[in-house]
PDB file of N, CA and C in Angstrom:
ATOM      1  N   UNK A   1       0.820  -1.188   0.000  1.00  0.00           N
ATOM      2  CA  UNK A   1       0.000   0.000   0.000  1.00  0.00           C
ATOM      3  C   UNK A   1       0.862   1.250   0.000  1.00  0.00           C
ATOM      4  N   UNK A   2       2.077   1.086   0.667  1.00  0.00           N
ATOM      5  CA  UNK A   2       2.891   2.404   0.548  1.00  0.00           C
ATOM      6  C   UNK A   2       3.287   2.490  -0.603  1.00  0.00           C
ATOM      7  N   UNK A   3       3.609   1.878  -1.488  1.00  0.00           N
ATOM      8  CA  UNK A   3       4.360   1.817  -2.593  1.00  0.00           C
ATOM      9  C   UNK A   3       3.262   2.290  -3.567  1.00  0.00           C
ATOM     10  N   UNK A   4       2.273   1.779  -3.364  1.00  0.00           N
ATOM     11  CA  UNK A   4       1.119   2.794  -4.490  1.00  0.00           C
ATOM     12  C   UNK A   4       1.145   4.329  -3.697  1.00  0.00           C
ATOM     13  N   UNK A   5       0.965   5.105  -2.983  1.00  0.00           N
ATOM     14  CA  UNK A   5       0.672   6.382  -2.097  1.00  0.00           C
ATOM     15  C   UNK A   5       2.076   6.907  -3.066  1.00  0.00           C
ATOM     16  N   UNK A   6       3.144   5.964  -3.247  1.00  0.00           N
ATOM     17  CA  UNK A   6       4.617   6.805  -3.201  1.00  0.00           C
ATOM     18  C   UNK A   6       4.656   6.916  -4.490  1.00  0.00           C
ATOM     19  N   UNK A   7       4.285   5.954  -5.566  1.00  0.00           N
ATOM     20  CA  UNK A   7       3.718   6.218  -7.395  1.00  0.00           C
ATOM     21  C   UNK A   7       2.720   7.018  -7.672  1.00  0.00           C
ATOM     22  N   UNK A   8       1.413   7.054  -7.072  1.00  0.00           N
ATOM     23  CA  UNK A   8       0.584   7.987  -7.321  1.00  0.00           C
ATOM     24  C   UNK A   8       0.820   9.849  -7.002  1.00  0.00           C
ATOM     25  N   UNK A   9       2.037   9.474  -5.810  1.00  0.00           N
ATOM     26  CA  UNK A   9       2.377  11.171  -4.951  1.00  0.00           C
ATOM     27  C   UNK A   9       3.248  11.749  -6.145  1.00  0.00           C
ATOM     28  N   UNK A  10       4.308  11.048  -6.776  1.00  0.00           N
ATOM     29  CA  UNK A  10       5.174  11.178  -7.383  1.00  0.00           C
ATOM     30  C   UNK A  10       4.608  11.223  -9.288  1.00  0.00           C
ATOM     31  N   UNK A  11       3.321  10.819  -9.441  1.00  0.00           N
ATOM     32  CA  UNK A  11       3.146  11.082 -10.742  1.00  0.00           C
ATOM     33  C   UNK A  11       1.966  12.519 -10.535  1.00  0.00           C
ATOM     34  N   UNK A  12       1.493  12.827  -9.736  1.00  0.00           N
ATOM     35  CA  UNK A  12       0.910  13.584  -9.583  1.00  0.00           C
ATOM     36  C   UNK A  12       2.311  15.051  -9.142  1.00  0.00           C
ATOM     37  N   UNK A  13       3.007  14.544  -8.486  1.00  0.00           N
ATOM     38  CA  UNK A  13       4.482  15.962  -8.362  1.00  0.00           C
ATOM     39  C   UNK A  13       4.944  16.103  -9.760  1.00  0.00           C
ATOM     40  N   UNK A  14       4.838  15.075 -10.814  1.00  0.00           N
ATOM     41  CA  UNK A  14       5.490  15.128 -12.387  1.00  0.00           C
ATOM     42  C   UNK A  14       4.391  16.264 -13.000  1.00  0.00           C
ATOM     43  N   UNK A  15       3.171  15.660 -13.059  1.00  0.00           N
ATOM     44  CA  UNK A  15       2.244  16.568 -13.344  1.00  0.00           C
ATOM     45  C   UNK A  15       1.521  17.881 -12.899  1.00  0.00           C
ATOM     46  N   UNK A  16       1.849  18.515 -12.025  1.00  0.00           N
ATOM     47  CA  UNK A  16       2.098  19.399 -11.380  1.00  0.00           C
ATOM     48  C   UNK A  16       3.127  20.566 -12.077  1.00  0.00           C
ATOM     49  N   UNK A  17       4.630  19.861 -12.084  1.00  0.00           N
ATOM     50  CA  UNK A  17       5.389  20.201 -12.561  1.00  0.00           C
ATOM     51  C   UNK A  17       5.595  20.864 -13.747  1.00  0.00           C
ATOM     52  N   UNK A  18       4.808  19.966 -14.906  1.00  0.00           N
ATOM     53  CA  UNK A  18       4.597  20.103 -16.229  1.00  0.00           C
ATOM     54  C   UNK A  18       4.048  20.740 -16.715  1.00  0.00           C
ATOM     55  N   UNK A  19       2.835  20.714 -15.589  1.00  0.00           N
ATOM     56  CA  UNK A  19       1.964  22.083 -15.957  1.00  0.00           C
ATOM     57  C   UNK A  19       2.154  23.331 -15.641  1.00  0.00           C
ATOM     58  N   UNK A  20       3.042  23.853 -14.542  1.00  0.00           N
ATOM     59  CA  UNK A  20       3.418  24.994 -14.369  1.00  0.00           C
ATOM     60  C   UNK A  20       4.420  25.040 -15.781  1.00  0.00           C
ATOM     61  N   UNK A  21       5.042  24.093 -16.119  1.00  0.00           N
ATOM     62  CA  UNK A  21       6.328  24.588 -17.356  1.00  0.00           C
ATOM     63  C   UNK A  21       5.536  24.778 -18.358  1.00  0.00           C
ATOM     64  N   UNK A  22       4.378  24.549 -18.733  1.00  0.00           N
ATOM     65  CA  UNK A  22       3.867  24.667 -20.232  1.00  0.00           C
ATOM     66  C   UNK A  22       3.158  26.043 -20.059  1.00  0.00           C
ATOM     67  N   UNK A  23       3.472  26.323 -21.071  1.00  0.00           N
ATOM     68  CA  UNK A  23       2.767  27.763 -21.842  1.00  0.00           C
ATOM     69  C   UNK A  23       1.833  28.287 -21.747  1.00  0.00           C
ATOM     70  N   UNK A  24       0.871  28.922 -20.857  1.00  0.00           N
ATOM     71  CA  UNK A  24      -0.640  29.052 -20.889  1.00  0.00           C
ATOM     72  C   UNK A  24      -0.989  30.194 -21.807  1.00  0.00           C
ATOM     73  N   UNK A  25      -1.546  29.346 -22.949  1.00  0.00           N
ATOM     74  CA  UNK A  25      -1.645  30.284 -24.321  1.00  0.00           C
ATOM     75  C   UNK A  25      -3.322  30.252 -23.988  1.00  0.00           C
ATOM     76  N   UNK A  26      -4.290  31.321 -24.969  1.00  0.00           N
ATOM     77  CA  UNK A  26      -5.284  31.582 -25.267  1.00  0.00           C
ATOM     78  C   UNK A  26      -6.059  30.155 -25.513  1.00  0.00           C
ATOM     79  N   UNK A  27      -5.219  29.667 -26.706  1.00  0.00           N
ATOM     80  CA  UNK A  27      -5.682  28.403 -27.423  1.00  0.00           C
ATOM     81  C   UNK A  27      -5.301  27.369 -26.696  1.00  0.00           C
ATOM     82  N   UNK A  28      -5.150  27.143 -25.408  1.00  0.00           N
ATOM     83  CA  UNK A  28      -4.777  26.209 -24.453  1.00  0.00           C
ATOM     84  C   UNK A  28      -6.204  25.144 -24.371  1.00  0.00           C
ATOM     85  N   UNK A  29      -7.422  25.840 -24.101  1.00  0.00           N
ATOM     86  CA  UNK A  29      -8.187  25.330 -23.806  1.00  0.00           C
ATOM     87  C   UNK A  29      -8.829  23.773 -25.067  1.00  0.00           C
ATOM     88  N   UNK A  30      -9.650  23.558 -25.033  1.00  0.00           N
ATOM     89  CA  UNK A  30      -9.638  21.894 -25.537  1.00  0.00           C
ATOM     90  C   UNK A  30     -10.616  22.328 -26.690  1.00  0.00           C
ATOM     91  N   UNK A  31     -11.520  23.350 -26.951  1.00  0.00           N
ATOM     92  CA  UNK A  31     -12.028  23.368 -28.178  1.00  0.00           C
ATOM     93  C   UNK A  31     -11.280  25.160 -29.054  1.00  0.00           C
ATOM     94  N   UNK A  32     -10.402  24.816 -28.644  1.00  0.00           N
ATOM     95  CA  UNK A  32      -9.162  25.676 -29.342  1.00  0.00           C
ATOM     96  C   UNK A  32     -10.074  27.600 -29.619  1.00  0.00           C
ATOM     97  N   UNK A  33     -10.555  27.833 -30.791  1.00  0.00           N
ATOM     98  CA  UNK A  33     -10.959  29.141 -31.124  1.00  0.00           C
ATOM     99  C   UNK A  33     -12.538  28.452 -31.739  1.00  0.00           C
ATOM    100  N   UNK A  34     -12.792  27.334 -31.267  1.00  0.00           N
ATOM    101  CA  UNK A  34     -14.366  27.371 -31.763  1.00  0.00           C
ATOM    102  C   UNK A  34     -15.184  28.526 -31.242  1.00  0.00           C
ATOM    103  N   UNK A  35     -14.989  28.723 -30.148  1.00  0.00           N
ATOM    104  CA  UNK A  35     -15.934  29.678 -29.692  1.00  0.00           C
ATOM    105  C   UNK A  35     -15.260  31.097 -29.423  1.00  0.00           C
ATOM    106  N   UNK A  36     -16.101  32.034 -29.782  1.00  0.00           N
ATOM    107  CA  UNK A  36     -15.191  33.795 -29.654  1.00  0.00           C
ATOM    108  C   UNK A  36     -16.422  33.842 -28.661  1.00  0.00           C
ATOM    109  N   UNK A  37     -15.530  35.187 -27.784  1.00  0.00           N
ATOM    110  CA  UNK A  37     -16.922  36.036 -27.388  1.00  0.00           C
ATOM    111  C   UNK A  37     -17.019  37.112 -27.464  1.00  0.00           C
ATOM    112  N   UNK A  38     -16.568  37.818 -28.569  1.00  0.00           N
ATOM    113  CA  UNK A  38     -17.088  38.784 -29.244  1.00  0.00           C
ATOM    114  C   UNK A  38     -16.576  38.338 -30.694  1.00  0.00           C
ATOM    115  N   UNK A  39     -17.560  37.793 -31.714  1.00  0.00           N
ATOM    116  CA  UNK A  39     -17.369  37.681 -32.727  1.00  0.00           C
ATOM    117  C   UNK A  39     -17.463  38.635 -33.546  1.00  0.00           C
ATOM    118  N   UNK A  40     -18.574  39.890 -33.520  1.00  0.00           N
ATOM    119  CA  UNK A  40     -18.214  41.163 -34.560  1.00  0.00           C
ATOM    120  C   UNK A  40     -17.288  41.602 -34.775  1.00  0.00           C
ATOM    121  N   UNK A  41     -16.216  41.970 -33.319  1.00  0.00           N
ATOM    122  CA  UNK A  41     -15.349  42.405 -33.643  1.00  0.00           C
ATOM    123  C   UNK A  41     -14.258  41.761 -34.789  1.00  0.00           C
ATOM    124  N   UNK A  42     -14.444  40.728 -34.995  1.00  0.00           N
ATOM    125  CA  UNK A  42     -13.652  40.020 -36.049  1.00  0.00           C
ATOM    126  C   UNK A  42     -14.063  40.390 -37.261  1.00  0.00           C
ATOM    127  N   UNK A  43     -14.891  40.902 -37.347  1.00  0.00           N
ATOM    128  CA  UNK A  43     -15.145  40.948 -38.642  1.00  0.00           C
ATOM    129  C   UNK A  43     -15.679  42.365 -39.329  1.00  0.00           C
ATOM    130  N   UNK A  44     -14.534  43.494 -38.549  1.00  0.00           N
ATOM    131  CA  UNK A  44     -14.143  44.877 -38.430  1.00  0.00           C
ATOM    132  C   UNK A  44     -14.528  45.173 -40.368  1.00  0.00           C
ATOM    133  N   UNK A  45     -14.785  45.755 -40.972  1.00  0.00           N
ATOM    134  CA  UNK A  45     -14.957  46.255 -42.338  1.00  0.00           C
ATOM    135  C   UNK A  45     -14.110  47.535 -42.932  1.00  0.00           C
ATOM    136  N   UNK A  46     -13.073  47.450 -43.619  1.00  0.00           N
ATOM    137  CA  UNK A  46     -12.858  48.958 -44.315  1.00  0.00           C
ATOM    138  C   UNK A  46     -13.644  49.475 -45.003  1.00  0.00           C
ATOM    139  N   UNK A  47     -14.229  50.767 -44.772  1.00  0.00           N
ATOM    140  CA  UNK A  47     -14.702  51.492 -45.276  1.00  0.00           C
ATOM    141  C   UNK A  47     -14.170  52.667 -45.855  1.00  0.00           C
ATOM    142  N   UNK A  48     -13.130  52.631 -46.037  1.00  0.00           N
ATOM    143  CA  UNK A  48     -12.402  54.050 -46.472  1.00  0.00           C
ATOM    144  C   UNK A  48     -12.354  53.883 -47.851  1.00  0.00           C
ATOM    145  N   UNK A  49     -12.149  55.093 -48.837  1.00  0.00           N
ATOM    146  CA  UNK A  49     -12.093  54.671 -49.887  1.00  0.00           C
ATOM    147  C   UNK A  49     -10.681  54.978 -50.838  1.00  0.00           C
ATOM    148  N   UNK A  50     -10.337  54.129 -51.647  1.00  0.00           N
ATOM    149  CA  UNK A  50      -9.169  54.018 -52.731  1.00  0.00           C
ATOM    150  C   UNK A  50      -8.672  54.998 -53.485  1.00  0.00           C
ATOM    151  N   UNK A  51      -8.582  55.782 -53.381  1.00  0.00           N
ATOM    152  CA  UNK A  51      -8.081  57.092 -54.923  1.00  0.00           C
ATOM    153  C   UNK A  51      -6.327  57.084 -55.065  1.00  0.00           C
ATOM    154  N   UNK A  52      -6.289  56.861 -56.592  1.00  0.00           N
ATOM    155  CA  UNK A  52      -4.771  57.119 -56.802  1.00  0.00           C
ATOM    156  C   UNK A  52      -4.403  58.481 -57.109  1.00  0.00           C
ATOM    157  N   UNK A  53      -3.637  59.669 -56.890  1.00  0.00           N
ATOM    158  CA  UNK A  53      -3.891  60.846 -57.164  1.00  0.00           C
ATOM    159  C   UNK A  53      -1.975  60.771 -58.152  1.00  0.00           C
ATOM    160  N   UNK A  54      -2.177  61.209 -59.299  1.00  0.00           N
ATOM    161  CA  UNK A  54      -1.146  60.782 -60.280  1.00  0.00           C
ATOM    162  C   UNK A  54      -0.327  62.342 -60.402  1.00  0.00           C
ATOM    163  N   UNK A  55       0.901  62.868 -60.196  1.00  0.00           N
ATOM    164  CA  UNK A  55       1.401  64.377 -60.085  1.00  0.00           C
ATOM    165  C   UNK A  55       1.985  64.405 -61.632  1.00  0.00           C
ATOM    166  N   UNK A  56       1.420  64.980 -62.565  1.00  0.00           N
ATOM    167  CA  UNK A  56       1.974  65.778 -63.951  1.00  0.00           C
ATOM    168  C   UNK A  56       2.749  66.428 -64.188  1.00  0.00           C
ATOM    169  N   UNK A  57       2.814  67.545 -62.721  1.00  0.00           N
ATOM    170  CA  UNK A  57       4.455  68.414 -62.692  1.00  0.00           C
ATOM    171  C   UNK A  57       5.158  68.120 -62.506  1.00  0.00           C
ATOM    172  N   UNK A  58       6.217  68.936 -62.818  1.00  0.00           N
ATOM    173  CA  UNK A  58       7.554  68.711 -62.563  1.00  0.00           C
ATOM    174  C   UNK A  58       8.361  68.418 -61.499  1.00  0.00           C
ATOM    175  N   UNK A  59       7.655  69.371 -60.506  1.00  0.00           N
ATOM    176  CA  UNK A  59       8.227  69.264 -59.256  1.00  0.00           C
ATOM    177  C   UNK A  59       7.053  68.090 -58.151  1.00  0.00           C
ATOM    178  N   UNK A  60       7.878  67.926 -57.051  1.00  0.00           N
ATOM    179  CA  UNK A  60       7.104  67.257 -56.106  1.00  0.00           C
ATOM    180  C   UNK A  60       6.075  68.080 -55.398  1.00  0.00           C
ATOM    181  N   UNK A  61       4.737  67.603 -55.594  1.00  0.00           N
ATOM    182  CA  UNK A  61       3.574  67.812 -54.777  1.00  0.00           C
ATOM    183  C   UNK A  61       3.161  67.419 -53.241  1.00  0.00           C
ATOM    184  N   UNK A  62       3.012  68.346 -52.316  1.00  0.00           N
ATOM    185  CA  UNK A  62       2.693  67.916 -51.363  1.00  0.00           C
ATOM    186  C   UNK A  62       1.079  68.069 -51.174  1.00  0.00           C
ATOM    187  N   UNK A  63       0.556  66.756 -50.465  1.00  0.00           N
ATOM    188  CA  UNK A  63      -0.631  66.940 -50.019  1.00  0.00           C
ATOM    189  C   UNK A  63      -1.345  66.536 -48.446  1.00  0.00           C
ATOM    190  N   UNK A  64      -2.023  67.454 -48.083  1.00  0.00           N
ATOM    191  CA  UNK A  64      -2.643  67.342 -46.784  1.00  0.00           C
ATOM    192  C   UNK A  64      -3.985  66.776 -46.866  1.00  0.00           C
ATOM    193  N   UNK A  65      -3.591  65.471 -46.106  1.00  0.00           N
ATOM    194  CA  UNK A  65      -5.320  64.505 -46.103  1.00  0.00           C
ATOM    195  C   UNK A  65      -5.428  64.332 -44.483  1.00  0.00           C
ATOM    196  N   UNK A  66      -6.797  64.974 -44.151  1.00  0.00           N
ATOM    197  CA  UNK A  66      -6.932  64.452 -42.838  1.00  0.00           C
ATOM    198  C   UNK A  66      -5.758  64.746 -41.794  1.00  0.00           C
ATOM    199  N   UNK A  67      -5.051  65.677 -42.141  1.00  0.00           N
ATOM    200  CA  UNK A  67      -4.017  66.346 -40.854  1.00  0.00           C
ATOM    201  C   UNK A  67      -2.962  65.702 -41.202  1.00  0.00           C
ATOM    202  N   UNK A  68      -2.067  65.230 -42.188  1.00  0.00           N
ATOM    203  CA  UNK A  68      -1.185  64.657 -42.541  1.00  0.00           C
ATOM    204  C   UNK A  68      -0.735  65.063 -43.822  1.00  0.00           C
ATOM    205  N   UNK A  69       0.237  65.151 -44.035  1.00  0.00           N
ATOM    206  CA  UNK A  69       1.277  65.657 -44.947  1.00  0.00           C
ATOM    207  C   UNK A  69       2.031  64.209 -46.111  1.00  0.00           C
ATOM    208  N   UNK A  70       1.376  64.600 -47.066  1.00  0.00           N
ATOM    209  CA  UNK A  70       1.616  63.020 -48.162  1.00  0.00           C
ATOM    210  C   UNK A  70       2.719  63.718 -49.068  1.00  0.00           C
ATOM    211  N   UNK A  71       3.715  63.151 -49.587  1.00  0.00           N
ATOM    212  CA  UNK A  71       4.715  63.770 -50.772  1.00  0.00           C
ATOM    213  C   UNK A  71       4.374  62.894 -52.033  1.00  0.00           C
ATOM    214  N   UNK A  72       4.065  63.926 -52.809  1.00  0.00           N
ATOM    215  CA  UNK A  72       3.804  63.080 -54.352  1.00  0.00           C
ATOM    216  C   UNK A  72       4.985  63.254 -55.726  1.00  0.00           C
ATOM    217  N   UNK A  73       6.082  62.595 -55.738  1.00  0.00           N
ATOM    218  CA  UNK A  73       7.147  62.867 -56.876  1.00  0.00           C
ATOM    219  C   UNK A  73       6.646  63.338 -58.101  1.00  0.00           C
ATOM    220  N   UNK A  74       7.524  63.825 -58.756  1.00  0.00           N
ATOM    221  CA  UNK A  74       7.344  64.234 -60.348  1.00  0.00           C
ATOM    222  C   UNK A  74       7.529  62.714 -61.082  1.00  0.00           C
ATOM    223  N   UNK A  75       5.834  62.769 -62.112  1.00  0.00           N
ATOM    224  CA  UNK A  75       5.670  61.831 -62.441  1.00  0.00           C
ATOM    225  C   UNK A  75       5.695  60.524 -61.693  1.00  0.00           C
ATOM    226  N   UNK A  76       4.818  60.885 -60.911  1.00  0.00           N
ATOM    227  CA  UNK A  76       4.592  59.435 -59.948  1.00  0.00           C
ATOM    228  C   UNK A  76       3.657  59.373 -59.270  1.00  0.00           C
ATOM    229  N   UNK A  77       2.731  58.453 -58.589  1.00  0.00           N
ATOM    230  CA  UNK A  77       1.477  58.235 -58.488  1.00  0.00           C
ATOM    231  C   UNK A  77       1.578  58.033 -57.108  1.00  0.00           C
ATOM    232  N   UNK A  78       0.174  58.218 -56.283  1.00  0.00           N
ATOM    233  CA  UNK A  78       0.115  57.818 -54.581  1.00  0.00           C
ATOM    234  C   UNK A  78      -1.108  57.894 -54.245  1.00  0.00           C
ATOM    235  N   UNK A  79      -1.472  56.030 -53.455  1.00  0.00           N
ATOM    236  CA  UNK A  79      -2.659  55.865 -53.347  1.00  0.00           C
ATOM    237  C   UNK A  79      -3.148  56.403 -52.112  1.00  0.00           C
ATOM    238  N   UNK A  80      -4.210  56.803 -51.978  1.00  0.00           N
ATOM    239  CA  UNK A  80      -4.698  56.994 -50.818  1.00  0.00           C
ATOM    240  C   UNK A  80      -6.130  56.694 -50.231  1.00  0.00           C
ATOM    241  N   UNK A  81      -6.433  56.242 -49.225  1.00  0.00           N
ATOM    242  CA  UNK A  81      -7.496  55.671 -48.894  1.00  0.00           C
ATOM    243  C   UNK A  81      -8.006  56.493 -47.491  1.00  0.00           C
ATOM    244  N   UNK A  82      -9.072  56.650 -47.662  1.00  0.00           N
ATOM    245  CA  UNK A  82      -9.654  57.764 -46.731  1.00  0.00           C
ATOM    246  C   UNK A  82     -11.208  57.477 -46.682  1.00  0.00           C
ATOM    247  N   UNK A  83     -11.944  58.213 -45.578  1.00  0.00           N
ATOM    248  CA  UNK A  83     -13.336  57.862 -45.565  1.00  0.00           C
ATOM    249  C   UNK A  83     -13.564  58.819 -46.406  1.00  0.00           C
ATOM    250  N   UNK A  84     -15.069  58.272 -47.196  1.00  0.00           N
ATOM    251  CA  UNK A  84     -15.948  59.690 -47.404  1.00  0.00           C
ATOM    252  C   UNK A  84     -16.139  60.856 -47.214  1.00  0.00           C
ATOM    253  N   UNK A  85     -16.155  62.108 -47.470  1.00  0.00           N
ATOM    254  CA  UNK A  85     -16.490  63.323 -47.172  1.00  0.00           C
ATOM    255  C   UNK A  85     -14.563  63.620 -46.854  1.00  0.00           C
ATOM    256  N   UNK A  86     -13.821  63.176 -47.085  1.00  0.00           N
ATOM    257  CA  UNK A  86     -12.319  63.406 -46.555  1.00  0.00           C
ATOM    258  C   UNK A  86     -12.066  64.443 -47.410  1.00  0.00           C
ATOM    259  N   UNK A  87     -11.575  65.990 -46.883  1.00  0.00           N
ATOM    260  CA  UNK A  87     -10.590  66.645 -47.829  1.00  0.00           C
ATOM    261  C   UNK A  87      -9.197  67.020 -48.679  1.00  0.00           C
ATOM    262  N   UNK A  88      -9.006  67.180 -49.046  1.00  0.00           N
ATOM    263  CA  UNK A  88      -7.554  66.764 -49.575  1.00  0.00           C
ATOM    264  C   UNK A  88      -7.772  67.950 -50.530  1.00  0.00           C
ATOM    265  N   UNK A  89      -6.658  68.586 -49.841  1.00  0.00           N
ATOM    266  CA  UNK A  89      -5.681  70.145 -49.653  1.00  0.00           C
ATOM    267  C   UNK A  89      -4.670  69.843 -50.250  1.00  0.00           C
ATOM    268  N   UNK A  90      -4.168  71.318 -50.974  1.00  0.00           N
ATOM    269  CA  UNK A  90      -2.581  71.205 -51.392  1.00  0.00           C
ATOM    270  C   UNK A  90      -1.462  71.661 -50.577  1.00  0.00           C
ATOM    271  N   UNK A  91      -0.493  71.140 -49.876  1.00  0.00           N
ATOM    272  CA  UNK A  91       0.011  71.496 -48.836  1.00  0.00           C
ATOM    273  C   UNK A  91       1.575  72.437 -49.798  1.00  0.00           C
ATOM    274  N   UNK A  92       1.586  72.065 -50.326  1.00  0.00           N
ATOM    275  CA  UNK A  92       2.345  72.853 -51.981  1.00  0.00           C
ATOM    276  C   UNK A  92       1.695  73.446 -52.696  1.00  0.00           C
ATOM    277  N   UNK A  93       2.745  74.552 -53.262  1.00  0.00           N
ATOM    278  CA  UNK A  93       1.717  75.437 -54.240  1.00  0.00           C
ATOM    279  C   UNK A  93       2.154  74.322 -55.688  1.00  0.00           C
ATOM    280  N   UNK A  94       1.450  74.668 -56.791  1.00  0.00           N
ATOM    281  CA  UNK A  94       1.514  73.922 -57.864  1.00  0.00           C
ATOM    282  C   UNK A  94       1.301  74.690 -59.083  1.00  0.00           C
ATOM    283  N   UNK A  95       1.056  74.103 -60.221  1.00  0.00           N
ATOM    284  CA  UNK A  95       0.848  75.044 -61.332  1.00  0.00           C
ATOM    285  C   UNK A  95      -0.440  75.699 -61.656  1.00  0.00           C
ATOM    286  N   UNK A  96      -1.244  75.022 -61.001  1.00  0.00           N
ATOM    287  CA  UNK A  96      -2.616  75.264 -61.214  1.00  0.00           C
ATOM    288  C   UNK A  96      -3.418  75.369 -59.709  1.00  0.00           C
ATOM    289  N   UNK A  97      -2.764  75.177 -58.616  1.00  0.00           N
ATOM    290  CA  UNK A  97      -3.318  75.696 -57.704  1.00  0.00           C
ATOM    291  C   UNK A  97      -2.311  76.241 -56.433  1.00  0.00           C
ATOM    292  N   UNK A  98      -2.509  76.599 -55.523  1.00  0.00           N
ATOM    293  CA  UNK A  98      -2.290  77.947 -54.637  1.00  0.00           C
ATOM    294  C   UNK A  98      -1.795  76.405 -52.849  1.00  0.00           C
ATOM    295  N   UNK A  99      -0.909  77.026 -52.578  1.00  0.00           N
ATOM    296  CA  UNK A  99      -0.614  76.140 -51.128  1.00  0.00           C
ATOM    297  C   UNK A  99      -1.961  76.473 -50.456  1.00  0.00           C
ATOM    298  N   UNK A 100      -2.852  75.473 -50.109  1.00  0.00           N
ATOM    299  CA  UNK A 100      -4.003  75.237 -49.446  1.00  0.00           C
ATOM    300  C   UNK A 100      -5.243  75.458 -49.895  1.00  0.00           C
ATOM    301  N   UNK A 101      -5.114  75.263 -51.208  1.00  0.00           N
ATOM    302  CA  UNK A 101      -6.649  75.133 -51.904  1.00  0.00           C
ATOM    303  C   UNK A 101      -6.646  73.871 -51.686  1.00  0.00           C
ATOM    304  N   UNK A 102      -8.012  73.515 -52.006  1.00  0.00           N
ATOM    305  CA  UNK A 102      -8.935  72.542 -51.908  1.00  0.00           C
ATOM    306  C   UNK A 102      -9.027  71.617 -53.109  1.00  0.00           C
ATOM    307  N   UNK A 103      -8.114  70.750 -53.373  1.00  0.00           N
ATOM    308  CA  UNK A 103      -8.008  69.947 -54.323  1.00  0.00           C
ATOM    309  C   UNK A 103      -9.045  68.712 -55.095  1.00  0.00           C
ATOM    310  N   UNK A 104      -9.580  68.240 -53.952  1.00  0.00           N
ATOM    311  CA  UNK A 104     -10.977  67.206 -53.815  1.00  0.00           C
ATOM    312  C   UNK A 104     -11.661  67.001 -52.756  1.00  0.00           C
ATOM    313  N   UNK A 105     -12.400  66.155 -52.780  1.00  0.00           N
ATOM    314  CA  UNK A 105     -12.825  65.662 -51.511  1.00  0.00           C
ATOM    315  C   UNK A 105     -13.601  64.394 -51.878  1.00  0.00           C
ATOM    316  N   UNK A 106     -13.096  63.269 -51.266  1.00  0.00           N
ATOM    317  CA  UNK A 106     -13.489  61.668 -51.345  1.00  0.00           C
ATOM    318  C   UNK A 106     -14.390  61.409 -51.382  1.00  0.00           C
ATOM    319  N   UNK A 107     -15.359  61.060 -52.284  1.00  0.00           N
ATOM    320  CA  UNK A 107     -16.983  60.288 -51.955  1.00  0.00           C
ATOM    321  C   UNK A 107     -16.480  59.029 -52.762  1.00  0.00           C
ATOM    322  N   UNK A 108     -17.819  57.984 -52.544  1.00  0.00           N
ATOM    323  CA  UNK A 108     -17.603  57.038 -52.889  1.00  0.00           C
ATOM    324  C   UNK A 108     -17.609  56.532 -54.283  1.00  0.00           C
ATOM    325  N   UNK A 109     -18.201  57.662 -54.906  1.00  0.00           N
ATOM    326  CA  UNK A 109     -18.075  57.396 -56.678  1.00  0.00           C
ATOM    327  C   UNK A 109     -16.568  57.584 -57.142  1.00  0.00           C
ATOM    328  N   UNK A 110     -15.908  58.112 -56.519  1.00  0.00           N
ATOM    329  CA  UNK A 110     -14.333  58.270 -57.195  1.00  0.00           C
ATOM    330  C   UNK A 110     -13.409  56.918 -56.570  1.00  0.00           C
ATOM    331  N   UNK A 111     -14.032  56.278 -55.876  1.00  0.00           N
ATOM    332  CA  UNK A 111     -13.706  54.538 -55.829  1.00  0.00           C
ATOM    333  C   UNK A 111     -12.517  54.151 -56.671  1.00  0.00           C
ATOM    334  N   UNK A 112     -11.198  53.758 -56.355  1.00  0.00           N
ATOM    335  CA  UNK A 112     -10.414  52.709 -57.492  1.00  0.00           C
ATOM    336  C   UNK A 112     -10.187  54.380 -58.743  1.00  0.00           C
ATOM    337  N   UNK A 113     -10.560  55.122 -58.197  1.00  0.00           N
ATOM    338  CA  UNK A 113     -10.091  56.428 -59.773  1.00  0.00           C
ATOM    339  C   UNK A 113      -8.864  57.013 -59.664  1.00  0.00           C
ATOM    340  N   UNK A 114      -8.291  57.775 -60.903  1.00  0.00           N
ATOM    341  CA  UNK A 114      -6.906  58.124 -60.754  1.00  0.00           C
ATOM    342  C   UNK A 114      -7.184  60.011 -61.057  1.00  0.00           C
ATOM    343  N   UNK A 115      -6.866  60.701 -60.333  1.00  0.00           N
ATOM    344  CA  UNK A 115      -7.271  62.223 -60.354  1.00  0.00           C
ATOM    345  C   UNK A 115      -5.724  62.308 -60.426  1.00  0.00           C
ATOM    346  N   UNK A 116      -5.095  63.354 -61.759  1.00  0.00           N
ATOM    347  CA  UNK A 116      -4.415  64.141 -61.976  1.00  0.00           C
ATOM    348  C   UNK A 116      -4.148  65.542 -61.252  1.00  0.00           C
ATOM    349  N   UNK A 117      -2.688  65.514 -60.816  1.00  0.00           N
ATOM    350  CA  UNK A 117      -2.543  67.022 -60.230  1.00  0.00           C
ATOM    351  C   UNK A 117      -1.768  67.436 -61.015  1.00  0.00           C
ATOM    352  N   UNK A 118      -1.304  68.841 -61.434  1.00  0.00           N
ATOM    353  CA  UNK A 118      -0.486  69.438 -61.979  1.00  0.00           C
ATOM    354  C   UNK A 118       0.944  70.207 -61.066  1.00  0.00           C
TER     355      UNK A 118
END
C-alpha cells in the first residue's frame, strides 16, 4: 500500500510540474478558437475609400489629407485611402493651384479612380 501512495504522490508531483512549465496560451483550452466572445469584432470592415492621385508636374507635390502631410514625386502616383467626405488640400503650391486650396474631396463614386494634379 505504501508503494502505491509513493507512485501515485510522485506522478501527480510530475504533473504538477509540467503544468506549471507549459505555456498558458489563449488556445490552451480543448475546443481551441471554436468559440469567440465577441465575434463582430472580427469581422471589423474597411470602409475608407481608394483614390490614386497621379502628379503631372515637374516638381514634387505635397498633399494634406486628414491632418497629414503626403509627398507626391514628379511623375509618380500615390494611393490613398480615406473615408468619405475626406478633404484633400494642397500642402504645396503647384501650377494650377495655390498652397491650401482645396483639391478634392473623397466620396464614394471616385472609388479605385486616378485624379491628376499638376
Amino acid at each position: 500500500m505504501l508503494q502505491i501512495n509513493r507512485t501515485f504522490a510522485g506522478s501527480l508531483a510530475v504533473l504538477l510540474i509540467a503544468g506549471a512549465m507549459a505555456p498558458a496560451t489563449a488556445n490552451a483550452w480543448t475546443l481551441g478558437r471554436l468559440l469567440h466572445l465577441h465575434p463582430s469584432a472580427a469581422k471589423s470592415q474597411d470602409t475608407r475609400i481608394s483614390v490614386q492621385v497621379f502628379n503631372k508636374g515637374v516638381g514634387l507635390q505635397d498633399l494634406k489629407v486628414d491632418g497629414h502631410i503626403y509627398t507626391v514625386l514628379s511623375h509618380e502616383a500615390l494611393t490613398i485611402k480615406a473615408p468619405a467626405g475626406t478633404a484633400v488640400f494642397a500642402a504645396s503650391p503647384g501650377y494650377r493651384h495655390r498652397k491650401g486650396d482645396l483639391l478634392f474631396a473623397v466620396t464614394p463614386e471616385m472609388k479605385d479612380a486616378k485624379i491628376s494634379i499638376y
